[in-house]
C-alpha atoms as a PDB file:
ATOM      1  CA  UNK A   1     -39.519  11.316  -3.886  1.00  0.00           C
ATOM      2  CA  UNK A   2     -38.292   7.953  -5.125  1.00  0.00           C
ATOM      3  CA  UNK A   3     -38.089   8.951  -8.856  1.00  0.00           C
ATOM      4  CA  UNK A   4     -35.527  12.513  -7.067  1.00  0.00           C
ATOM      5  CA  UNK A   5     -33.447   9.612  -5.450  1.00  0.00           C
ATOM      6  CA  UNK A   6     -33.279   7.424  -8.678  1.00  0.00           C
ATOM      7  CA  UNK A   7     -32.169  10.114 -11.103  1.00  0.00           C
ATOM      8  CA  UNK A   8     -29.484  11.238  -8.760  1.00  0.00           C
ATOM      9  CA  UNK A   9     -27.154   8.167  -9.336  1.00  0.00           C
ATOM     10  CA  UNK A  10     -27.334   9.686 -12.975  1.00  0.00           C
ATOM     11  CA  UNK A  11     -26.832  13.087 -11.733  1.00  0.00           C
ATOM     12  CA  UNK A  12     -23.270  14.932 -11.504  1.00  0.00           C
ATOM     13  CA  UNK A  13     -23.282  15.231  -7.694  1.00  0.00           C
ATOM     14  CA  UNK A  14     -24.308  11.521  -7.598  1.00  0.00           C
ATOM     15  CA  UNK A  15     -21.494  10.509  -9.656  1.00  0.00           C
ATOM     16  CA  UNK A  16     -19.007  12.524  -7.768  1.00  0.00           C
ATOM     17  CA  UNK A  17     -20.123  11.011  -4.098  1.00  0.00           C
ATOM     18  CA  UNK A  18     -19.978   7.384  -6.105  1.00  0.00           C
ATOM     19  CA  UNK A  19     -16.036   8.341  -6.713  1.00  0.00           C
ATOM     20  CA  UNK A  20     -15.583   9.502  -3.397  1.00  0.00           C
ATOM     21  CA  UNK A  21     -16.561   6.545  -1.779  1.00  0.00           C
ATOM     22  CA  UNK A  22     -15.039   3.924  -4.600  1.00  0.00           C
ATOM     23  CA  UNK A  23     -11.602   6.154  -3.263  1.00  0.00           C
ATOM     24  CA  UNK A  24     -12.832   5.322   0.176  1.00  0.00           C
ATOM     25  CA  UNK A  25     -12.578   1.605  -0.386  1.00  0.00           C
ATOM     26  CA  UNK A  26      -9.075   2.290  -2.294  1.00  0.00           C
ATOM     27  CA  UNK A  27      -8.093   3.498   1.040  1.00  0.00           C
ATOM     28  CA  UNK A  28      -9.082   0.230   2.527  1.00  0.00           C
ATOM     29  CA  UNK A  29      -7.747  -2.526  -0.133  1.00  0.00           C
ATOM     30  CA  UNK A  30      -4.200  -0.372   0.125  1.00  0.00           C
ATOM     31  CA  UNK A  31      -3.824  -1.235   3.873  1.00  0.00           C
ATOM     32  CA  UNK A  32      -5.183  -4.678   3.459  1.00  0.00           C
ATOM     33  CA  UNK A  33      -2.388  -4.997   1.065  1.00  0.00           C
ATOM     34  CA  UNK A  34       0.125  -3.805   3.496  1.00  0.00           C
ATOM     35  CA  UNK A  35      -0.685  -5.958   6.323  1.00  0.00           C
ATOM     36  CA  UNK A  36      -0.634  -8.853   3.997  1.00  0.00           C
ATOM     37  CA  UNK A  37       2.677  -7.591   2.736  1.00  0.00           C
ATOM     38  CA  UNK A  38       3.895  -7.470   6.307  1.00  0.00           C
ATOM     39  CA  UNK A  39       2.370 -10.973   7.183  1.00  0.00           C
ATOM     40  CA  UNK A  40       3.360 -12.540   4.286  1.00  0.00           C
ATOM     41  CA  UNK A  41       0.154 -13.411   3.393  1.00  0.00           C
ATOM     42  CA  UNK A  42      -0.284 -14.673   0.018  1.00  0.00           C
ATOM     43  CA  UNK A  43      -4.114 -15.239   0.322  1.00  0.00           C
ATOM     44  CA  UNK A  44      -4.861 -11.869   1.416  1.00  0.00           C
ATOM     45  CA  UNK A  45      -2.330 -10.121  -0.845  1.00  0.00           C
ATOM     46  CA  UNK A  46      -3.836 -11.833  -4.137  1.00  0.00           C
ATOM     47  CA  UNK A  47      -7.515 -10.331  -1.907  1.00  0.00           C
ATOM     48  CA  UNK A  48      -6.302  -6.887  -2.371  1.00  0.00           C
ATOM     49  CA  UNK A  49      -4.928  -7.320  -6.215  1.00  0.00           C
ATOM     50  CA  UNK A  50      -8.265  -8.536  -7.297  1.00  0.00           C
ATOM     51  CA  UNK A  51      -9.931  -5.945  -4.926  1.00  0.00           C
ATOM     52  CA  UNK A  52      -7.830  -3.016  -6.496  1.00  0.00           C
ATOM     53  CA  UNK A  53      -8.797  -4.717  -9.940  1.00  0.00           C
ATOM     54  CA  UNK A  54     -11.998  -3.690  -8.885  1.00  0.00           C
ATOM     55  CA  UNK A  55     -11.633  -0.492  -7.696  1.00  0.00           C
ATOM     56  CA  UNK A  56      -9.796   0.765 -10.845  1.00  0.00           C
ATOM     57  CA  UNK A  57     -12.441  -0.369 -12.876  1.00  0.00           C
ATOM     58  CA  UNK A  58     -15.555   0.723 -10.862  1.00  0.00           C
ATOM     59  CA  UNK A  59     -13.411   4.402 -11.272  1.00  0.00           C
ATOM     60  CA  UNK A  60     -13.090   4.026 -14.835  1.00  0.00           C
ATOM     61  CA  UNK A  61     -17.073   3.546 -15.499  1.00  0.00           C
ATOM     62  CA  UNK A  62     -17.779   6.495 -13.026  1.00  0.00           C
ATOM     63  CA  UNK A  63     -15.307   8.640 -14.615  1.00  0.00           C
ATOM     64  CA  UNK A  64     -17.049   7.468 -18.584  1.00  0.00           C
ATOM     65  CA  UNK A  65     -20.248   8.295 -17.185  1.00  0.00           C
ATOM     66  CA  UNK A  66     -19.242  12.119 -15.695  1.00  0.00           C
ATOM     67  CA  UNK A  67     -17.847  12.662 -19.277  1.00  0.00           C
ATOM     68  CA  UNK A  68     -21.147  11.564 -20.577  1.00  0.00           C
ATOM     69  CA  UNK A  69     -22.623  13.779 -18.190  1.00  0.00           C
ATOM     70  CA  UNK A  70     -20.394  16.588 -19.192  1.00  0.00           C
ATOM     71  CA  UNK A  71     -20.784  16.221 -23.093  1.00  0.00           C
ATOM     72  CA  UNK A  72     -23.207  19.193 -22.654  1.00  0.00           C
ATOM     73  CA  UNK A  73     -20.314  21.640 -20.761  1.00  0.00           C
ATOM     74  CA  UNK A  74     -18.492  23.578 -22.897  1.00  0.00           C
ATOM     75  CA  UNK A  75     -16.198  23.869 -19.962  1.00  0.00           C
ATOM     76  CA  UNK A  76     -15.653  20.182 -19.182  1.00  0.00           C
ATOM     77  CA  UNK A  77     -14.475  19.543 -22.755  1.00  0.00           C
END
């Protein structure tokens, strides 16, 4: 059971819930951003930059390893 769970964070389904919830936490730095925006908060608005940093990478390696995934799909391209 244990070796099902471990190969599905190399799976396609894994790799697709790992972007869904890296967008969750998008969703979250974007209105931690706006109340710091409204508050003036300089602190919490450089927070969110480096946050968002983050998040765009953490997307880019998910999105590198579903084309590695996909290599094999003649439909993926």
């Amino acid at each position: 059971m244990a070796k099902k769970a471990k190969n599905f964070k190399k799976s396609k389904s894994g790799v697709y819930i790992s972007l869904a919830s890296t967008a969750f936490g998008a969703i979250s730095v974007a209105k931690q951003a706006k109340m710091a925006r409204t508050d003036n908060d300089t602190l919490r608005l450089v927070d969110a930059a480096v946050s968002a940093a983050a998040i765009v990478t953490g997307m880019a390696i998910l999105y590198r390893e579903l084309k590695r995934l996909g290599d094999d799909d003649v439909l993926l391209g």
